[in-house]
C-alpha atoms as a PDB file:
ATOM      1  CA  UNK A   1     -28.547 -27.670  31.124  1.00  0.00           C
ATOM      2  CA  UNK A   2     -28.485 -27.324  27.382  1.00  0.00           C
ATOM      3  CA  UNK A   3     -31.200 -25.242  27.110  1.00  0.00           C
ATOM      4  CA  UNK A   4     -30.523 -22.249  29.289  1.00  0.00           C
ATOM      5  CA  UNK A   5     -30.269 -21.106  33.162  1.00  0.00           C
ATOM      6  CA  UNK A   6     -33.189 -22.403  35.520  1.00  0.00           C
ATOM      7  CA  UNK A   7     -34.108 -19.218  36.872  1.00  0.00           C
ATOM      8  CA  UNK A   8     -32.069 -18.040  39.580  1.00  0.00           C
ATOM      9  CA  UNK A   9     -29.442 -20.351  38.469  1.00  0.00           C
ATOM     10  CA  UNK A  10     -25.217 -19.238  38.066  1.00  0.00           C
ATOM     11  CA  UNK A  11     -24.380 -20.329  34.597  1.00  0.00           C
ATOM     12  CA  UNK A  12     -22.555 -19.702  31.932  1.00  0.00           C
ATOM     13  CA  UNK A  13     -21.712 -21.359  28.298  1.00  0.00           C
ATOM     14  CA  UNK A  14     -18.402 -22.252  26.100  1.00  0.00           C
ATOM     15  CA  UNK A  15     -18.183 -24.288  22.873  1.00  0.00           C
ATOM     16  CA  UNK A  16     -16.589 -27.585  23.286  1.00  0.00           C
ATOM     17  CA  UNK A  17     -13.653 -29.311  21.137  1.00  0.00           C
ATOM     18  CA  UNK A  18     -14.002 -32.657  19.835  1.00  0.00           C
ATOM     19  CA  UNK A  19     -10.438 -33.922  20.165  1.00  0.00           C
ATOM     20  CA  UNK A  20     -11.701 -38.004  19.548  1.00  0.00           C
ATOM     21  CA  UNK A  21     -14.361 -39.429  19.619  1.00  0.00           C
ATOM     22  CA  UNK A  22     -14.159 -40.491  23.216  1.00  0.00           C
ATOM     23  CA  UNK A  23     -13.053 -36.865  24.114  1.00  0.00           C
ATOM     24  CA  UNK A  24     -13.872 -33.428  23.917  1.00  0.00           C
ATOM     25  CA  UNK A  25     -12.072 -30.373  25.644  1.00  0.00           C
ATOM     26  CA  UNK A  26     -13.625 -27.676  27.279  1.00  0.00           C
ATOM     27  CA  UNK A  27     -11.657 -23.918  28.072  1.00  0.00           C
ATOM     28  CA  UNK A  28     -13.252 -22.729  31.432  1.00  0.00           C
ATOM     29  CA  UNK A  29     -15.709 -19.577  30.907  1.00  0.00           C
ATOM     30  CA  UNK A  30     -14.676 -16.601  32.782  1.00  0.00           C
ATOM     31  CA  UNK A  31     -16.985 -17.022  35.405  1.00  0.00           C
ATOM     32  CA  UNK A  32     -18.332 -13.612  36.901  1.00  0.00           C
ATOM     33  CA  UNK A  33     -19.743 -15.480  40.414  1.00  0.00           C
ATOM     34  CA  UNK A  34     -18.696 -16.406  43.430  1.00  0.00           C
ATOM     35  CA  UNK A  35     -15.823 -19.229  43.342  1.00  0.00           C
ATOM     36  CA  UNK A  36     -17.173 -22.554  44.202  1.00  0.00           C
ATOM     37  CA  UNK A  37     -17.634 -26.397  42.430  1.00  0.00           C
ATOM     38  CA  UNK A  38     -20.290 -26.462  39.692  1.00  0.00           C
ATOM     39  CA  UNK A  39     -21.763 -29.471  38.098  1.00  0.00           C
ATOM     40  CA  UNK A  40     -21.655 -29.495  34.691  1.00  0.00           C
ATOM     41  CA  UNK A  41     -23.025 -30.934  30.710  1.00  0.00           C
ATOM     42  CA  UNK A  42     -22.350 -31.555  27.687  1.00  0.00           C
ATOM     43  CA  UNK A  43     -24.314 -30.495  24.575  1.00  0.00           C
ATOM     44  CA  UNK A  44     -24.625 -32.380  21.430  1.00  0.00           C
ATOM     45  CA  UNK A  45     -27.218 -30.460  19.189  1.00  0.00           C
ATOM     46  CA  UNK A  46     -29.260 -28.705  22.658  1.00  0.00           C
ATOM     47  CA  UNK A  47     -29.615 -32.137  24.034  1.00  0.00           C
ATOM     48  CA  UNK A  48     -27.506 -33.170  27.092  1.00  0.00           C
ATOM     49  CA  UNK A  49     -25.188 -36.302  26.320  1.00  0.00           C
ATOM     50  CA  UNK A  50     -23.254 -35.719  29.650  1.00  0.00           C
ATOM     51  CA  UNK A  51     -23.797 -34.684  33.010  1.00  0.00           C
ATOM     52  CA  UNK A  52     -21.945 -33.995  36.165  1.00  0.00           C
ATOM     53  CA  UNK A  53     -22.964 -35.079  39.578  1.00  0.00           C
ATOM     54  CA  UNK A  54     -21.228 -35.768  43.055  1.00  0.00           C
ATOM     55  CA  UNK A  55     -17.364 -36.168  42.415  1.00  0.00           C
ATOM     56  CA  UNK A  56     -17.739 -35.452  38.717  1.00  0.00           C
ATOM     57  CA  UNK A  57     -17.836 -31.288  39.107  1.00  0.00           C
ATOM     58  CA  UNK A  58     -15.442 -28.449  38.398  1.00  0.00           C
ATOM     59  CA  UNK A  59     -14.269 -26.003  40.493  1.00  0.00           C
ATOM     60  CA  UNK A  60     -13.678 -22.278  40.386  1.00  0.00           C
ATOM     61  CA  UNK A  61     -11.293 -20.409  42.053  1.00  0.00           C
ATOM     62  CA  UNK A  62     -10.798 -17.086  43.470  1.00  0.00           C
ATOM     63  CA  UNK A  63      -8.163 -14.940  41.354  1.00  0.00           C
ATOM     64  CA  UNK A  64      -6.546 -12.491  42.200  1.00  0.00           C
ATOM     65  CA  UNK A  65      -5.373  -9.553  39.078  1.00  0.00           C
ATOM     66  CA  UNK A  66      -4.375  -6.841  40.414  1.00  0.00           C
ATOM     67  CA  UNK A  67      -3.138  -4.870  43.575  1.00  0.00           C
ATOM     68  CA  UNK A  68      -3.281  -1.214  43.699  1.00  0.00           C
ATOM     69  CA  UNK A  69      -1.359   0.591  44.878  1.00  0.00           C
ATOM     70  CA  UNK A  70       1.708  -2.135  45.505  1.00  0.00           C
ATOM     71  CA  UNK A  71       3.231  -0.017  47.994  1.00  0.00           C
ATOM     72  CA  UNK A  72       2.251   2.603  50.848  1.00  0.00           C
ATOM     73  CA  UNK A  73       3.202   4.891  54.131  1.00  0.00           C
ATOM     74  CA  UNK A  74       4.568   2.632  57.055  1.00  0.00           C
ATOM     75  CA  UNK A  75       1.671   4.686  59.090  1.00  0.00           C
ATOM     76  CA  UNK A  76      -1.095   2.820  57.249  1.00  0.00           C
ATOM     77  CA  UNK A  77      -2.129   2.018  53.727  1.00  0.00           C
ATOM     78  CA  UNK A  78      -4.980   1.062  51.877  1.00  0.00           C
ATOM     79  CA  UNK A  79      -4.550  -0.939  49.131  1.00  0.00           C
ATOM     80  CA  UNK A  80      -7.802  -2.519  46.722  1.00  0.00           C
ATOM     81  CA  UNK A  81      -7.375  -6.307  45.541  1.00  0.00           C
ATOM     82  CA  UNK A  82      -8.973  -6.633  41.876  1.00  0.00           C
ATOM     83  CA  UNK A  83      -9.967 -10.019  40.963  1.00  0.00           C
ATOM     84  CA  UNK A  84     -12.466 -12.808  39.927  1.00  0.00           C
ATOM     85  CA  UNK A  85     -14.536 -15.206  42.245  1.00  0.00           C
ATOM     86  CA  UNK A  86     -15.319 -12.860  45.341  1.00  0.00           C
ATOM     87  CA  UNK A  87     -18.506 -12.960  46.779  1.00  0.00           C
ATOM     88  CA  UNK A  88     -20.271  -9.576  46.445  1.00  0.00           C
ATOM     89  CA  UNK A  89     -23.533 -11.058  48.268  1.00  0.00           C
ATOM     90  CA  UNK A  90     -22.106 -11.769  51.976  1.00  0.00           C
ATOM     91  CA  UNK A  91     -23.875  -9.935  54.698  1.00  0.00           C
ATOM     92  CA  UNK A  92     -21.228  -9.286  56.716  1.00  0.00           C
ATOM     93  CA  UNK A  93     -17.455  -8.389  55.938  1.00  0.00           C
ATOM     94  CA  UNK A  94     -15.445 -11.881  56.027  1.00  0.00           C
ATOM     95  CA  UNK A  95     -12.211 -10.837  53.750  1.00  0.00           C
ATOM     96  CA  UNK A  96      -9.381 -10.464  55.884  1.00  0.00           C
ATOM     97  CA  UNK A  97      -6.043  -9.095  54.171  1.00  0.00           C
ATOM     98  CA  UNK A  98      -3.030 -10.125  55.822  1.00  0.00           C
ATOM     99  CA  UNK A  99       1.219  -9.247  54.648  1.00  0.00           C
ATOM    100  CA  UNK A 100       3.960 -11.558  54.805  1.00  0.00           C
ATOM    101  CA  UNK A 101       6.114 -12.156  56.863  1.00  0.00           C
ATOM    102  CA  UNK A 102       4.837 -10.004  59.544  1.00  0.00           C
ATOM    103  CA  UNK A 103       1.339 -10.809  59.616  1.00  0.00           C
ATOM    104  CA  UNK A 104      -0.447  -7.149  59.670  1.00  0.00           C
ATOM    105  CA  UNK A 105      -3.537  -7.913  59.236  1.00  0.00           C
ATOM    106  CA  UNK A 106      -6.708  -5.338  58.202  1.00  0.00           C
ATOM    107  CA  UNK A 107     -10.013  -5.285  59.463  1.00  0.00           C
ATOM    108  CA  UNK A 108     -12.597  -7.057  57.961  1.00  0.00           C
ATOM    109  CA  UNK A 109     -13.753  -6.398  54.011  1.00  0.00           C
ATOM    110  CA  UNK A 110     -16.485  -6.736  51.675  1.00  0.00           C
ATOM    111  CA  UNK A 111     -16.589  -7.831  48.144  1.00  0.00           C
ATOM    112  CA  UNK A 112     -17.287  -5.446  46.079  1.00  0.00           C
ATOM    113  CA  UNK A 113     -18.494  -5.269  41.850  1.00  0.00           C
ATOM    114  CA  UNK A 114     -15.964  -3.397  39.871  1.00  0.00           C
ATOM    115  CA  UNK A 115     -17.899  -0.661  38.252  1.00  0.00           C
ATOM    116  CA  UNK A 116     -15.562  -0.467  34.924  1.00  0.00           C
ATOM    117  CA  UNK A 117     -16.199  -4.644  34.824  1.00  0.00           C
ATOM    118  CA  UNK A 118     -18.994  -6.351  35.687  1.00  0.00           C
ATOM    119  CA  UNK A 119     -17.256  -9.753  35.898  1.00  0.00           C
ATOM    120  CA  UNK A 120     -14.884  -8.380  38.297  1.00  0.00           C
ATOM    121  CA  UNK A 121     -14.795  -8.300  41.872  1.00  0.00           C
ATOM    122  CA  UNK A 122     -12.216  -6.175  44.148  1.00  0.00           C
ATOM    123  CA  UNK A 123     -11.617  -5.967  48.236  1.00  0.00           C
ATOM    124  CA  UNK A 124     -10.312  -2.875  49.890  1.00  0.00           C
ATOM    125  CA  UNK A 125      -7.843  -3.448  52.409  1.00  0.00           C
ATOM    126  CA  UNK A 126      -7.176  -0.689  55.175  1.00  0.00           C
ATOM    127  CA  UNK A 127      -3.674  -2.471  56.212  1.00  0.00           C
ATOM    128  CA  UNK A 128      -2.771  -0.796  59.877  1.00  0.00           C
ATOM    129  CA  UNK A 129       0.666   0.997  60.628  1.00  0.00           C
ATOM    130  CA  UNK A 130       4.165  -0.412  60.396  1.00  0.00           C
ATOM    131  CA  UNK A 131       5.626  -0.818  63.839  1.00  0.00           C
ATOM    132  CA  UNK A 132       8.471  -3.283  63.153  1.00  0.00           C
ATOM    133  CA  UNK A 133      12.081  -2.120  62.254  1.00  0.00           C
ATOM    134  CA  UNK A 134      12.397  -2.735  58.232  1.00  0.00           C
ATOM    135  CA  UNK A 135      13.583  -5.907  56.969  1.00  0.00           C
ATOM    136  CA  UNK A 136      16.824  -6.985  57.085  1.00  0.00           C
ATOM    137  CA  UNK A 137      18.114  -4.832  59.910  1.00  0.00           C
ATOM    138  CA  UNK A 138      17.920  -1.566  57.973  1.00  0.00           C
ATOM    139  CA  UNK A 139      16.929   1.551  59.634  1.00  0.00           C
END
């Protein structure tokens, strides 16, 4: 609400835009959590005016902003996903990295906090060998 996080709670803050008087615009936060819908207000002076419930909610996305390195030895490669919206807190590894069109896929991943970023989250994906003939008949 308008007056801070409940304890415990994921939350974040950004000033909102009158545009009319029957409208006001929000930009979306860079939210450092897990990706998921969030309910949300609207602050006129600390007091909430508006609130979101049920069908009324935003929703985050994962995102992903960088792969590194983009390419890698046919025998196996491991490549790290950087991004936003991961979930850092699983207890088991559920990320599954997969290529296209041949559907490699690598075992199983955590989430991970980016130590340079706090609000960052990156996967590392141990992609398996390369068995296929390249692409387009080449050899």
């Amino acid at each position: 609400g308008c007056a801070g996080a409940p304890e415990g709670a994921r939350y974040v803050r950004t000033n909102a835009v009158s545009v009319t008087s029957r409208e006001v615009t929000c930009p979306s936060p860079l939210w450092p959590f897990f990706a998921e819908k969030v309910d949300f207000a609207i602050c006129d002076n600390g007091v909430e005016v508006v609130t979101s419930t049920g069908s009324k909610v935003f929703t985050f996305f994962p995102e992903v902003l960088h792969i590194s390195p983009i390419f890698g030895k046919a025998s196996a490669a491991t490549t790290s996903i950087t991004g936003a919206g991961f979930d850092v807190s699983r207890a088991s590894p559920s990320y599954l990295c997969t290529t296209s069109p041949r559907g490699l896929n690598s075992s199983l991943s955590f989430a991970f906090t980016d130590p340079g970023d706090a609000n960052r989250q990156y996967v590392v994906c141990d992609l398996p060998a390369w068995s296929d003939p390249p692409l387009g008949g080449q050899k």
